[in-house]
Structures are given as structure tokens and as C-alpha cells.
Protein backbone atom coordinates (compact mmCIF):
# COMPACT_ATOMS: atom_id res chain seq x y z
CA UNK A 1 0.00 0.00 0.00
CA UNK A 2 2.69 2.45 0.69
CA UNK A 3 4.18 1.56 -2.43
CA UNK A 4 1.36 2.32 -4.26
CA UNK A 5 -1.61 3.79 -3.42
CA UNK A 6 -0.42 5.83 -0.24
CA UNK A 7 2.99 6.50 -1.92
CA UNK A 8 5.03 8.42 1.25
CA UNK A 9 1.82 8.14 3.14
CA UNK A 10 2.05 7.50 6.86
CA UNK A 11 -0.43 6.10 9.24
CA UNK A 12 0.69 6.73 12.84
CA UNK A 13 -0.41 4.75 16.64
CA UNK A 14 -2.56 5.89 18.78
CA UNK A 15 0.66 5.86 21.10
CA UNK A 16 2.78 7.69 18.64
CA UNK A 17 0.13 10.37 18.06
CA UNK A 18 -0.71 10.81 22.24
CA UNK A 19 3.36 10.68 23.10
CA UNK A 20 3.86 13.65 20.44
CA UNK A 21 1.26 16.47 21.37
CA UNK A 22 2.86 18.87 22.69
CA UNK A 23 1.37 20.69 25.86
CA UNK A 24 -1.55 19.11 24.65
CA UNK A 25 -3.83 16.15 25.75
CA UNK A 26 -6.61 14.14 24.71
CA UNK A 27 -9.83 14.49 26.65
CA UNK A 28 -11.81 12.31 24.56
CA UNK A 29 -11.51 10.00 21.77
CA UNK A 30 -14.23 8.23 19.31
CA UNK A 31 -13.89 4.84 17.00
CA UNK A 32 -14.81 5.90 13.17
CA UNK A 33 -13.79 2.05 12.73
CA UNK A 34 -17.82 1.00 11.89
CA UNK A 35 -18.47 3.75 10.15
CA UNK A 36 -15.26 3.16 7.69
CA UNK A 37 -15.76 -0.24 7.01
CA UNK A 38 -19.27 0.69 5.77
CA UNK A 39 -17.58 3.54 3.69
CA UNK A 40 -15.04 1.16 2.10
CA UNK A 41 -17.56 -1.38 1.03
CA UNK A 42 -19.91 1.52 -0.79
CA UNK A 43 -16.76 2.72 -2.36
CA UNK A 44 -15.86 -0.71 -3.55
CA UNK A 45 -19.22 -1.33 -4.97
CA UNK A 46 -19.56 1.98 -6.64
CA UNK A 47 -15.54 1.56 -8.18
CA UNK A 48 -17.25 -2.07 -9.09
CA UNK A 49 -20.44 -0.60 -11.08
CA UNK A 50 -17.99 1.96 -12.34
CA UNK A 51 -15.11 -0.13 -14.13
CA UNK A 52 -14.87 -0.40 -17.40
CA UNK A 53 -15.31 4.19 -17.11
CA UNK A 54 -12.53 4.09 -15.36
CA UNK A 55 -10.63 1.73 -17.63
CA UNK A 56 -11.76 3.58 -20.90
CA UNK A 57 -9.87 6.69 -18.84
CA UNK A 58 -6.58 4.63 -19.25
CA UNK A 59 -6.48 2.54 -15.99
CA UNK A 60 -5.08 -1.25 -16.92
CA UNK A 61 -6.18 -4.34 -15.36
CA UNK A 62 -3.63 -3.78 -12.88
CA UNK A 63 -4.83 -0.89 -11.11
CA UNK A 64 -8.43 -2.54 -11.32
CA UNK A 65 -6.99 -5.30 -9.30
CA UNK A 66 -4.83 -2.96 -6.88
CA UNK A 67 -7.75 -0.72 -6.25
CA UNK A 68 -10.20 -3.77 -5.52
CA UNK A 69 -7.64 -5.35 -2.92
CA UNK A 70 -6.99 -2.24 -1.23
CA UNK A 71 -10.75 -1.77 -0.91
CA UNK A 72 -11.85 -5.35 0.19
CA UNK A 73 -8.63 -5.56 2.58
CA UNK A 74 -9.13 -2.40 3.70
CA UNK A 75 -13.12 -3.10 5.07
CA UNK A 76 -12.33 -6.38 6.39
CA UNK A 77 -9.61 -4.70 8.58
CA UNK A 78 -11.83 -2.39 9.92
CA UNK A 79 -14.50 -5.05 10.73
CA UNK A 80 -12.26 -7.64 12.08
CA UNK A 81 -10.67 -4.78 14.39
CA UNK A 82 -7.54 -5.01 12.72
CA UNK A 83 -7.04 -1.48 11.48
CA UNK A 84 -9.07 1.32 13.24
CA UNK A 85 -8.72 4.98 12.69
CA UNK A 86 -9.92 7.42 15.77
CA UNK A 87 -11.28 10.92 15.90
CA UNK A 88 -9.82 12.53 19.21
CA UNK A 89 -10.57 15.90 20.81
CA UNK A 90 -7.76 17.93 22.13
CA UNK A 91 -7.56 20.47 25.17
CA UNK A 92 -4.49 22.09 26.85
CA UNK A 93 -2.96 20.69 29.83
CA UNK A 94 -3.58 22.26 32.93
């Protein structure tokens, strides 16, 4: 994925993100996992209905396939709690 369709993309932890806020902390924090997954699979399905458009726009079988795995892979992450991707609020420290 990094290679390419996040090319110099970078998804960082929970950890990583909490240890590097500066005089910052989070008060409250909020799972988008559910809601993603559900997002992935409509994208996949529309990309699906959409195909051959995109392939008369110059995308090869290859980036059909690429695209598709990403997609599926990327849902069935999010649903098996595998990946995850959080919404947090922010407030100073006192």
C-alpha cells in the first residue's frame, strides 16, 4: 500500500500520536472504525459498477486489481478490528 496507493503516506499509533502532542492532551476519543468499514464497502461497490469508465480513462487491469484489494482488505480490517482509525478531541494541559 505504501508503495502504491499511499505512496510516502504514513499512518501513525494511537501511542505515537498521544506521546507527540505537545502541551496538549486528549480528553476524549471516538472509534470511526464501523463507520469506515461501511464507507469502504460503498466505495468498492460503486468503483465495481464503475469499471470499465474508469478503464476507458486509461487505468489497466492492474490498477483494477490494486484498487479492488486495497478496498476489500481495507473493510475487512476495519470489521475484524484489525485497522481502526480514531477521531480525538484535544484540550491544553492544565
Amino acid at each position: 500500500m505504501q508503495k502504491y496507493i499511499f505512496p510516502g503516506g504514513m499512518l501513525p499509533s494511537v501511542r505515537a500520536v498521544e506521546e507527540n502532542l505537545g502541551n496538549l492532551r486528549v480528553v476524549d476519543r471516538l472509534s470511526l472504525r464501523e463507520d469506515y468499514a461501511e464507507t469502504l464497502r460503498l466505495w468498492r461497490e460503486r468503483y465495481l459498477e464503475r469499471v470499465h469508465a474508469i478503464g476507458a480513462l486509461g487505468f489497466d487491469e492492474v490498477f483494477h486489481r490494486m484498487w479492488t484489494l486495497y478496498l476489500a482488505y481495507s473493510e475487512a480490517g476495519f470489521r475484524s478490528r484489525y485497522l481502526d482509525v480514531w477521531q480525538f478531541t484535544l484540550g491544553r494541559e492544565a
